[in-house]
PDB file of N, CA and C in Angstrom:
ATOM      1  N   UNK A   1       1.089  32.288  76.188  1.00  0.00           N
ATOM      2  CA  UNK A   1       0.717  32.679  74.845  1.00  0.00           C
ATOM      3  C   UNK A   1       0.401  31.430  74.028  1.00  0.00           C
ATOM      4  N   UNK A   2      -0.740  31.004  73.556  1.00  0.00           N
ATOM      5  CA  UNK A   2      -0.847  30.059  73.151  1.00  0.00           C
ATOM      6  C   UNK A   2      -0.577  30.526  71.033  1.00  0.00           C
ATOM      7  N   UNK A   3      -0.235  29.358  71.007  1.00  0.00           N
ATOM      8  CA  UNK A   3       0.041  29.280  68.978  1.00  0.00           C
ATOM      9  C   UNK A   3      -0.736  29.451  67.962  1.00  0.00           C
ATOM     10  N   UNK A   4      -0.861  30.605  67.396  1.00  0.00           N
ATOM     11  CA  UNK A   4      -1.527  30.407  66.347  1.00  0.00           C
ATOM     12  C   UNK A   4      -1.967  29.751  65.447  1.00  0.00           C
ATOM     13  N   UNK A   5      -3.042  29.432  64.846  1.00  0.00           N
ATOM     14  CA  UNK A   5      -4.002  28.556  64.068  1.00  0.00           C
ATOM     15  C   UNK A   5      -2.941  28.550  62.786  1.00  0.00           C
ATOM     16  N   UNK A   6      -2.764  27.873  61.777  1.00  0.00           N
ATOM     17  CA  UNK A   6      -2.037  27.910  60.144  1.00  0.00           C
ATOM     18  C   UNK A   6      -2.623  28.936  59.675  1.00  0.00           C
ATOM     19  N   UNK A   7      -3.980  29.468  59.748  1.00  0.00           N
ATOM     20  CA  UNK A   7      -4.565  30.554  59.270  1.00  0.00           C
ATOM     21  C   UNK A   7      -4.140  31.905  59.694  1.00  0.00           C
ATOM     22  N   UNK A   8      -3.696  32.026  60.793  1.00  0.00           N
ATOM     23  CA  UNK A   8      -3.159  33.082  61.601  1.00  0.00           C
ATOM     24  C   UNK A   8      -1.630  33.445  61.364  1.00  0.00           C
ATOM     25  N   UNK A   9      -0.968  32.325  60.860  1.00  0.00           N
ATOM     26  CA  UNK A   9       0.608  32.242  60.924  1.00  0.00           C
ATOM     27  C   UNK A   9       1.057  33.114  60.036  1.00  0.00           C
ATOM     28  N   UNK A  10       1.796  34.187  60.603  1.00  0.00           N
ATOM     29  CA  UNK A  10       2.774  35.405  60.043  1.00  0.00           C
ATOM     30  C   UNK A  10       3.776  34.108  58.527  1.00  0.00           C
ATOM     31  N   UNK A  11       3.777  34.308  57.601  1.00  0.00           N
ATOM     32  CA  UNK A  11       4.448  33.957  56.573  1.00  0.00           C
ATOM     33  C   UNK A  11       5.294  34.656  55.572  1.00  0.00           C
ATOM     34  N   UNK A  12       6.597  34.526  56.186  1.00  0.00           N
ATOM     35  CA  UNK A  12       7.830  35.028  54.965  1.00  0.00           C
ATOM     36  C   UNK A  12       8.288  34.673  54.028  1.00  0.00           C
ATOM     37  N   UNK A  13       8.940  35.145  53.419  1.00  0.00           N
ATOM     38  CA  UNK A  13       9.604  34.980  52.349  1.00  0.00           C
ATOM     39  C   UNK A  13      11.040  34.560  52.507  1.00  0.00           C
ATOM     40  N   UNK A  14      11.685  34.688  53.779  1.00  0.00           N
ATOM     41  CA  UNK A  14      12.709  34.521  54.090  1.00  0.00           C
ATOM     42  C   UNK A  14      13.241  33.766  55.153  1.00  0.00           C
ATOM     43  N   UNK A  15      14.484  33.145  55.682  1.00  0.00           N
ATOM     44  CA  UNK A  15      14.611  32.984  57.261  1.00  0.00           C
ATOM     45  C   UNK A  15      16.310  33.450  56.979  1.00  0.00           C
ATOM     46  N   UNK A  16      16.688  34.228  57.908  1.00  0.00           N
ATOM     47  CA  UNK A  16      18.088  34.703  58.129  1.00  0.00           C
ATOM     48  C   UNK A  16      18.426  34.680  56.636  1.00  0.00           C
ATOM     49  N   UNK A  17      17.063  35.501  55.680  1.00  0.00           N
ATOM     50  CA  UNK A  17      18.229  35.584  54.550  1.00  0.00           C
ATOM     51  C   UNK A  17      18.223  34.310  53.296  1.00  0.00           C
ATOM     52  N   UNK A  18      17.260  33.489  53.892  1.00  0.00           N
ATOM     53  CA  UNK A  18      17.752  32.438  52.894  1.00  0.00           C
ATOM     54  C   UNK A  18      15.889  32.381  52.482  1.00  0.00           C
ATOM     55  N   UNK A  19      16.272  31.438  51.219  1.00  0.00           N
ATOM     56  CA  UNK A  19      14.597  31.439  50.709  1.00  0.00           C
ATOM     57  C   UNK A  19      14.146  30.587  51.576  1.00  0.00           C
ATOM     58  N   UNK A  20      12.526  30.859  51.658  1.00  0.00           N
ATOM     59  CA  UNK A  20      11.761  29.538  52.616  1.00  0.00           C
ATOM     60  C   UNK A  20      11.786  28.225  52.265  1.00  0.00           C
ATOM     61  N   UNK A  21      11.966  28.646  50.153  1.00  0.00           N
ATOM     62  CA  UNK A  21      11.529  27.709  49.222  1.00  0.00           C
ATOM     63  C   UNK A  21      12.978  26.451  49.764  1.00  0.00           C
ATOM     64  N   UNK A  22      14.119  27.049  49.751  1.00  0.00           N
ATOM     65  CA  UNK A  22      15.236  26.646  50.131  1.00  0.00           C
ATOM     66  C   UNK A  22      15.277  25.524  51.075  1.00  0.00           C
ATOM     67  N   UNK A  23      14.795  25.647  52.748  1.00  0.00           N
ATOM     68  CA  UNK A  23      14.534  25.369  53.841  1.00  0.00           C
ATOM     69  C   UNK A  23      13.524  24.840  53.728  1.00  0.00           C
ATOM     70  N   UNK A  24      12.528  24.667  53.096  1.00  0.00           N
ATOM     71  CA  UNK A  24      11.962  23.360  52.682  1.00  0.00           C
ATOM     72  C   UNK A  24      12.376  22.496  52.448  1.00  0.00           C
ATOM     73  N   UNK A  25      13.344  22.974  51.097  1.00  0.00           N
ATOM     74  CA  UNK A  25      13.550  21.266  50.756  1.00  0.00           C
ATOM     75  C   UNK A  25      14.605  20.775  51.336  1.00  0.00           C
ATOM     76  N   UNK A  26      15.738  21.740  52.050  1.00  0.00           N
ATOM     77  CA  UNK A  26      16.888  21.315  52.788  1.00  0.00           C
ATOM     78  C   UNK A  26      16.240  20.160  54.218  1.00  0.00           C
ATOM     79  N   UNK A  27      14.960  20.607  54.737  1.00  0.00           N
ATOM     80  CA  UNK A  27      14.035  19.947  55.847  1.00  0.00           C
ATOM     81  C   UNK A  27      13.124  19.729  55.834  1.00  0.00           C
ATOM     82  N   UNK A  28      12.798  18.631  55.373  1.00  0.00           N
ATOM     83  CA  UNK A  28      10.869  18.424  54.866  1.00  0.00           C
ATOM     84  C   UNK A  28      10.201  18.739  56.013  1.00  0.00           C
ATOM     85  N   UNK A  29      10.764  18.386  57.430  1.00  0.00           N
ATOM     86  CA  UNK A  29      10.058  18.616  58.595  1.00  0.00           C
ATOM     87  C   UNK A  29       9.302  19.741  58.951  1.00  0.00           C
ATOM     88  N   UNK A  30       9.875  20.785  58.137  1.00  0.00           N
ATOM     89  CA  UNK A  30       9.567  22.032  58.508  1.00  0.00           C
ATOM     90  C   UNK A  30       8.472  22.064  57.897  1.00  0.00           C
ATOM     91  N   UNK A  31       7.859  21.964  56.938  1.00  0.00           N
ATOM     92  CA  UNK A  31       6.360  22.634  56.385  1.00  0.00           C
ATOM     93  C   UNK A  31       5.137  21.851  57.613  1.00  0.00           C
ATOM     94  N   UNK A  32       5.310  20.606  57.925  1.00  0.00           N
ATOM     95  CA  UNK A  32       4.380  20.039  58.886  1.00  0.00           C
ATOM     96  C   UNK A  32       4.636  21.245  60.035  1.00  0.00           C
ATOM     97  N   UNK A  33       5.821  21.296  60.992  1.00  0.00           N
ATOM     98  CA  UNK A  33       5.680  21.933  61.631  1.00  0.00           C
ATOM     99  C   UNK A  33       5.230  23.443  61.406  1.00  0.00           C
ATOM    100  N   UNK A  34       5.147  23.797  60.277  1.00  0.00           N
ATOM    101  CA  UNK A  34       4.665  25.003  60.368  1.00  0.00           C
ATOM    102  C   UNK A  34       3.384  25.071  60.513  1.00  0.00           C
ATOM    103  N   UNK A  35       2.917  23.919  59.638  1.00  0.00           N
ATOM    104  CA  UNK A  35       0.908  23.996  59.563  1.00  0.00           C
ATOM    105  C   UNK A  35       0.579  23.369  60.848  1.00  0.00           C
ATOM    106  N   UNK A  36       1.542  23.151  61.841  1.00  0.00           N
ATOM    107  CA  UNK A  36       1.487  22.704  63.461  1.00  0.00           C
ATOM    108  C   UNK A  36       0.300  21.442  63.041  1.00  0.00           C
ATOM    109  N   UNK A  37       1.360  20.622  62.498  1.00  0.00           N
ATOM    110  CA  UNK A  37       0.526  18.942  62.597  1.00  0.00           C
ATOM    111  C   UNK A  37       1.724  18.434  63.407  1.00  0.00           C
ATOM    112  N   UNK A  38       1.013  17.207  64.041  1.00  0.00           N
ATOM    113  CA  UNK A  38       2.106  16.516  64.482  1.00  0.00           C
ATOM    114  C   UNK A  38       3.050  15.693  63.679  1.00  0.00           C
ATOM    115  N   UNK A  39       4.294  16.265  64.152  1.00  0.00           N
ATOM    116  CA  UNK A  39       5.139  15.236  63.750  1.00  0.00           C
ATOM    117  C   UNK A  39       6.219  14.094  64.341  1.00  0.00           C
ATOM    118  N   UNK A  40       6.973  13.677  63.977  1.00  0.00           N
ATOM    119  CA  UNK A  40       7.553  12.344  64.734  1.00  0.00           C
ATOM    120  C   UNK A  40       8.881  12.417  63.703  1.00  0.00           C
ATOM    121  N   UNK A  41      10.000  12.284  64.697  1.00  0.00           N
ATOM    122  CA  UNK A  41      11.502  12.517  64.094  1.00  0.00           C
ATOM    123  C   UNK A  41      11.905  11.840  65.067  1.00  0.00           C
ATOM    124  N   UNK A  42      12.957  10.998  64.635  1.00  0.00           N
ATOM    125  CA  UNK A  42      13.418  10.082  66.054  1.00  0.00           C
ATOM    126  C   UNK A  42      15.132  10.389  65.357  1.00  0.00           C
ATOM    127  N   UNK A  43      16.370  10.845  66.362  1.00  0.00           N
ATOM    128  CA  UNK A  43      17.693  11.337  66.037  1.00  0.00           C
ATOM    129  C   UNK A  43      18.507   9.992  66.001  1.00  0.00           C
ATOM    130  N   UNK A  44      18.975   9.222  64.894  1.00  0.00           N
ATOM    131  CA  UNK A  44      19.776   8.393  65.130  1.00  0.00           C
ATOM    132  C   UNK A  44      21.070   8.142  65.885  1.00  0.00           C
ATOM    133  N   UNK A  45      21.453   9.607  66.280  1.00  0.00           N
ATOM    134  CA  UNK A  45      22.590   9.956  66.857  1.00  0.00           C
ATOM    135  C   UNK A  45      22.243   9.302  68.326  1.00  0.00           C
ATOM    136  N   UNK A  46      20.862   9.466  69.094  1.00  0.00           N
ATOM    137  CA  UNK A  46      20.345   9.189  70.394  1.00  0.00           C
ATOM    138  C   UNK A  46      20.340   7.453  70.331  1.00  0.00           C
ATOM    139  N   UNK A  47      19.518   6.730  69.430  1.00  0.00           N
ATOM    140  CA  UNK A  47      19.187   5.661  69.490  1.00  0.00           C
ATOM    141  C   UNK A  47      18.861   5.155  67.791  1.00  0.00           C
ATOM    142  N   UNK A  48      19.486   4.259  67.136  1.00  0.00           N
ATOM    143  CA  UNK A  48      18.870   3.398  66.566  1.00  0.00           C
ATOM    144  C   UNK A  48      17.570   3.384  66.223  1.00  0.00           C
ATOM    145  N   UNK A  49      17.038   3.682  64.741  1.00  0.00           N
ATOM    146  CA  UNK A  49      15.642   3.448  64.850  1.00  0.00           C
ATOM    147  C   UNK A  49      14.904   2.236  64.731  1.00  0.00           C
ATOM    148  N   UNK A  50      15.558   0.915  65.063  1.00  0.00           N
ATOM    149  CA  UNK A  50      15.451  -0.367  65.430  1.00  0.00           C
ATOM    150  C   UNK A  50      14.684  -0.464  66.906  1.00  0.00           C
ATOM    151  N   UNK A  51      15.732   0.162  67.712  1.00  0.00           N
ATOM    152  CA  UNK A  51      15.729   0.307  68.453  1.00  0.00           C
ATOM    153  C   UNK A  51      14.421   1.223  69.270  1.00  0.00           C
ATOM    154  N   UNK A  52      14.069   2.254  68.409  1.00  0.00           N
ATOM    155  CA  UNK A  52      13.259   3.239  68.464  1.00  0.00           C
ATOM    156  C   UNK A  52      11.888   2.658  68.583  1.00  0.00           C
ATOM    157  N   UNK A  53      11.961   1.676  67.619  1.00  0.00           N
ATOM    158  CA  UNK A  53      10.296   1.217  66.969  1.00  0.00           C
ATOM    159  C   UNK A  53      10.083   0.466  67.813  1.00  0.00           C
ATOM    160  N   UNK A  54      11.313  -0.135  68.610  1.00  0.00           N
ATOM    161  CA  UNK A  54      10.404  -1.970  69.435  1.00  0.00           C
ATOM    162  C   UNK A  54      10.329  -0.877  70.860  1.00  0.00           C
ATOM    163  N   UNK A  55      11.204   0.659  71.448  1.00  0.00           N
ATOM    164  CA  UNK A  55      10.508   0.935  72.225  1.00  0.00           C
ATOM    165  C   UNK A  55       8.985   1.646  72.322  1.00  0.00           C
ATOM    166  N   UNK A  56       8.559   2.023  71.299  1.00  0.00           N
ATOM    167  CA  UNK A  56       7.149   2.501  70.920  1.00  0.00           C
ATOM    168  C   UNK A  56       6.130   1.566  71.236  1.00  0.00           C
ATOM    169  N   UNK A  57       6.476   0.111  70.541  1.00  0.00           N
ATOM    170  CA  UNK A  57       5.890  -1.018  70.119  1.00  0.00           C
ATOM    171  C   UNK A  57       5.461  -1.330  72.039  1.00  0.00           C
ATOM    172  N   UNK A  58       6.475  -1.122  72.465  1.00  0.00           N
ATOM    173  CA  UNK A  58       6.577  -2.024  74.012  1.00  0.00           C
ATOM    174  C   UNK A  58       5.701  -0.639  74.912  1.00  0.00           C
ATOM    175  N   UNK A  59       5.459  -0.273  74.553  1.00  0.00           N
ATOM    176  CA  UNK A  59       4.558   1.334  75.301  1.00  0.00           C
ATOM    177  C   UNK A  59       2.954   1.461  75.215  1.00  0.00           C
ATOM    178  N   UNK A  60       2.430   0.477  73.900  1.00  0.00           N
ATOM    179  CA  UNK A  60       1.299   0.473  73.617  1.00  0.00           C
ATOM    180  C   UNK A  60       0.758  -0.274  75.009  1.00  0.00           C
TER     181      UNK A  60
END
């Protein structure tokens, strides 16, 4: 099943109850992922984002 276009995307008013408006701002991440752009989140819990950038850097 491939993903619908942003134009196509079913849009609520809600998620489990809570406003969308809410879950926005609690996760900025989420509005990119919704209009399915890419995005880039690196978990500090995994690695350092020191750490993160010189392995990117070393990949080019």
């Amino acid at each position: 099943m491939r993903p619908r276009p942003p134009s196509e995307a079913i849009v609520t008013d809600s998620i489990y109850g809570k406003p969308l408006a809410d879950w926005l701002s609690a996760f900025p991440l989420l509005r990119p992922l919704m209009e399915m752009t890419p995005v880039e989140w690196f978990n500090p819990a995994v690695a350092p984002l020191v750490q993160v950038l010189a392995d990117i850097r070393s990949m080019r």
